[in-house]
N, C-alpha and C. Protein backbone atom coordinates (compact mmCIF):
# COMPACT_ATOMS: atom_id res chain seq x y z
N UNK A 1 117.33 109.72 32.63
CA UNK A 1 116.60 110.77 31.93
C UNK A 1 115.71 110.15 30.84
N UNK A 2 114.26 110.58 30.61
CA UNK A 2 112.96 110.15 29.78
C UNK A 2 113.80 110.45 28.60
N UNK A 3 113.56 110.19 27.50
CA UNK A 3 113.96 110.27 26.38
C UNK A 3 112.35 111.06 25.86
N UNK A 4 112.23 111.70 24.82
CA UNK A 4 110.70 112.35 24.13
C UNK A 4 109.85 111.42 23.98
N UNK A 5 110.32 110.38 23.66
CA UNK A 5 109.06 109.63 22.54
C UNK A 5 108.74 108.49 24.25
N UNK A 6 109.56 108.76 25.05
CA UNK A 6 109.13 107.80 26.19
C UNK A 6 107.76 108.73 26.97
N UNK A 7 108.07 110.07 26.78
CA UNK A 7 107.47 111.01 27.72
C UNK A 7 105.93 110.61 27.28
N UNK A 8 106.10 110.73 25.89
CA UNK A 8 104.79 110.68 24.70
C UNK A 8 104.20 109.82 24.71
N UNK A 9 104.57 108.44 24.75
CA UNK A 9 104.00 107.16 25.34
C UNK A 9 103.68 107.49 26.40
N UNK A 10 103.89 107.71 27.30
CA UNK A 10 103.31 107.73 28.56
C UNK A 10 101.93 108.84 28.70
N UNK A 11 102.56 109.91 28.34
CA UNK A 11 100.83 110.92 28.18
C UNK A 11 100.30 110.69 27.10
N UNK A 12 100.19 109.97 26.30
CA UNK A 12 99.18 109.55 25.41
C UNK A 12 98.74 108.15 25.33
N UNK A 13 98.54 107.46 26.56
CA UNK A 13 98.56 105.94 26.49
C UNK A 13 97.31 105.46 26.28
N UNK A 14 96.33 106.18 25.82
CA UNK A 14 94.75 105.96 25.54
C UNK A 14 94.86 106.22 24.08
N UNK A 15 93.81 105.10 23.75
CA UNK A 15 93.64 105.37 22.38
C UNK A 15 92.32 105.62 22.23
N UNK A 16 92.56 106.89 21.29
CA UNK A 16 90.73 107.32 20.44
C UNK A 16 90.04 105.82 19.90
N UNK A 17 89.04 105.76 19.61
CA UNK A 17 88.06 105.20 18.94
C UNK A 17 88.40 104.93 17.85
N UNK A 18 88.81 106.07 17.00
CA UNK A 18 89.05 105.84 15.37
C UNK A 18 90.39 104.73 15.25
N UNK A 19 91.17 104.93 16.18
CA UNK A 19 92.67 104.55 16.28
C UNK A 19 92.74 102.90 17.07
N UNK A 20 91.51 102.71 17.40
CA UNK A 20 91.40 100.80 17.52
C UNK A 20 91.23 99.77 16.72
N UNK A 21 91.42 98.55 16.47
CA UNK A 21 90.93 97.84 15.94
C UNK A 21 90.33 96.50 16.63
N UNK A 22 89.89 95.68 15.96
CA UNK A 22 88.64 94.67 16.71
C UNK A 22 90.28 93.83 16.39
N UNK A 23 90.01 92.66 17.91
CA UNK A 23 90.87 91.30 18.13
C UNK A 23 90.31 90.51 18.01
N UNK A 24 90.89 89.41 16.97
CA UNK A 24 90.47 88.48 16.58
C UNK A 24 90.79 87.49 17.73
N UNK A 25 89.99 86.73 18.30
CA UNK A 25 89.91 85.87 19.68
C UNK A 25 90.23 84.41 18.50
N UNK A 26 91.13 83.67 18.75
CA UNK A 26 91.05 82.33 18.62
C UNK A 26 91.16 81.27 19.74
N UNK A 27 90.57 80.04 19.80
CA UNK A 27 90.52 79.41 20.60
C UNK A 27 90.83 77.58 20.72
N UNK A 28 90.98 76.77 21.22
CA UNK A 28 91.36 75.62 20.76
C UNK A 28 89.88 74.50 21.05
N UNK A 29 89.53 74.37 19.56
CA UNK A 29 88.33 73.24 20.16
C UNK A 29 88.79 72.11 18.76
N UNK A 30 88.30 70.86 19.81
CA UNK A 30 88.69 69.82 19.54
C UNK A 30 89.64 69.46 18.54
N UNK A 31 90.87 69.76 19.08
CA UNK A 31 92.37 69.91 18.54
C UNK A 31 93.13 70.75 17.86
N UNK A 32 92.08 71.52 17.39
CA UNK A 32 92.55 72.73 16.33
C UNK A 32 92.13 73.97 17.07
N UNK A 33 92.65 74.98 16.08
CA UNK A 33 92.21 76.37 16.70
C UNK A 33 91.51 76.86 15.52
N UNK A 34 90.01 77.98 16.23
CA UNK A 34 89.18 78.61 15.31
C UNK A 34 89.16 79.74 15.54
N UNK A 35 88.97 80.60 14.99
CA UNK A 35 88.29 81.87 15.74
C UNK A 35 86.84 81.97 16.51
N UNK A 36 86.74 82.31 17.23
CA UNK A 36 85.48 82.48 18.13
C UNK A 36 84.45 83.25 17.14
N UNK A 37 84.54 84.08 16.29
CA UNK A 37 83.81 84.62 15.70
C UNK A 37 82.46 83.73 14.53
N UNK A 38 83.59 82.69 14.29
CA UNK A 38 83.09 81.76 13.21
C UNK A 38 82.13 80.36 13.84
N UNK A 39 81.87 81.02 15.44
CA UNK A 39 81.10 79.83 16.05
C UNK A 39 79.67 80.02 15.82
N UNK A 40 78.88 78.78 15.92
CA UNK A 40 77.54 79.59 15.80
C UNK A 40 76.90 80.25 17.50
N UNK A 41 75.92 80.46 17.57
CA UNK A 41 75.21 80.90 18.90
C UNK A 41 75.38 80.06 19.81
N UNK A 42 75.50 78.87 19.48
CA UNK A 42 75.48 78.05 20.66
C UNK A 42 76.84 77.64 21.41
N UNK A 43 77.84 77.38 20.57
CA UNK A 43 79.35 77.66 20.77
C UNK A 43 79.66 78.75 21.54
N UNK A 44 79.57 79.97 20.69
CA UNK A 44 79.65 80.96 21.14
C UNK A 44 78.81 80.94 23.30
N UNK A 45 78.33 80.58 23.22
CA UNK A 45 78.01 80.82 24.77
C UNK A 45 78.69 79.86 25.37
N UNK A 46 78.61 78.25 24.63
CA UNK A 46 79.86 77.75 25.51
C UNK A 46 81.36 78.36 26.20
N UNK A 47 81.62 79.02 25.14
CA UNK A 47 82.55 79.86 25.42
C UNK A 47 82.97 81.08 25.86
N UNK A 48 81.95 81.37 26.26
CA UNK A 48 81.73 82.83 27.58
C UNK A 48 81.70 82.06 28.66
N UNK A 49 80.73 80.92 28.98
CA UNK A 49 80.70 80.00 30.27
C UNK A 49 82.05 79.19 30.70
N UNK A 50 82.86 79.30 29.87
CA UNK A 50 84.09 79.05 30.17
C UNK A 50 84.91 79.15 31.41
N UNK A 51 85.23 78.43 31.91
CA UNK A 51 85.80 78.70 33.31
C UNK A 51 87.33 78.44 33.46
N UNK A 52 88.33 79.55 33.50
CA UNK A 52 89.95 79.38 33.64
C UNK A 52 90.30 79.22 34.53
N UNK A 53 90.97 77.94 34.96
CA UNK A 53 92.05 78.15 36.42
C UNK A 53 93.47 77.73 35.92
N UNK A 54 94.50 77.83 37.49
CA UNK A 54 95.53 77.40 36.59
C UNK A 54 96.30 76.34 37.85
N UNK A 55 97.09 75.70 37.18
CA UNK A 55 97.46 74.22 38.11
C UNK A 55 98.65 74.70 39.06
N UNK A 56 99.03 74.29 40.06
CA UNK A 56 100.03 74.41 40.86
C UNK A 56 100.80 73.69 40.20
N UNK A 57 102.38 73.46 40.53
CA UNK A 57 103.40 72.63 39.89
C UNK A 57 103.55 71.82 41.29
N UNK A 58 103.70 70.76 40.64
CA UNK A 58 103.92 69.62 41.37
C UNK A 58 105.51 69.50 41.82
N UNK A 59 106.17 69.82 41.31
CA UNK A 59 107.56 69.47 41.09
C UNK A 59 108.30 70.72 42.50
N UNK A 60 109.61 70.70 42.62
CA UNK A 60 110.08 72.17 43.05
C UNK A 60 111.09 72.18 42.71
């Protein structure tokens, strides 16, 4: 059985506009971590061109 406040989470799982806030993105360049915000223009696009993959494990 749902409990109330489970029901409530569930039909209200969108949030208004007023009720967001901005995420601070940090990232790791050359050893440290910055925020992305504090890059200049040119950084900043390095880091949209960014390309993620992820490794298989070698091991089993």
């Amino acid at each position: 059985m749902k409990n109330r406040e489970t029901e409530l989470t569930s039909q209200n799982s969108a949030l208004r506009a007023d009720e967001r806030q901005l995420c601070e993105v940090w990232t790791r360049v050359m050893g440290y971590h910055r925020p992305v915000a504090s890059f200049n223009e040119g950084k900043k696009g390095e880091h949209e061109e960014r390309v993620f993959f992820q490794e298989d494990h070698l091991g089993g």
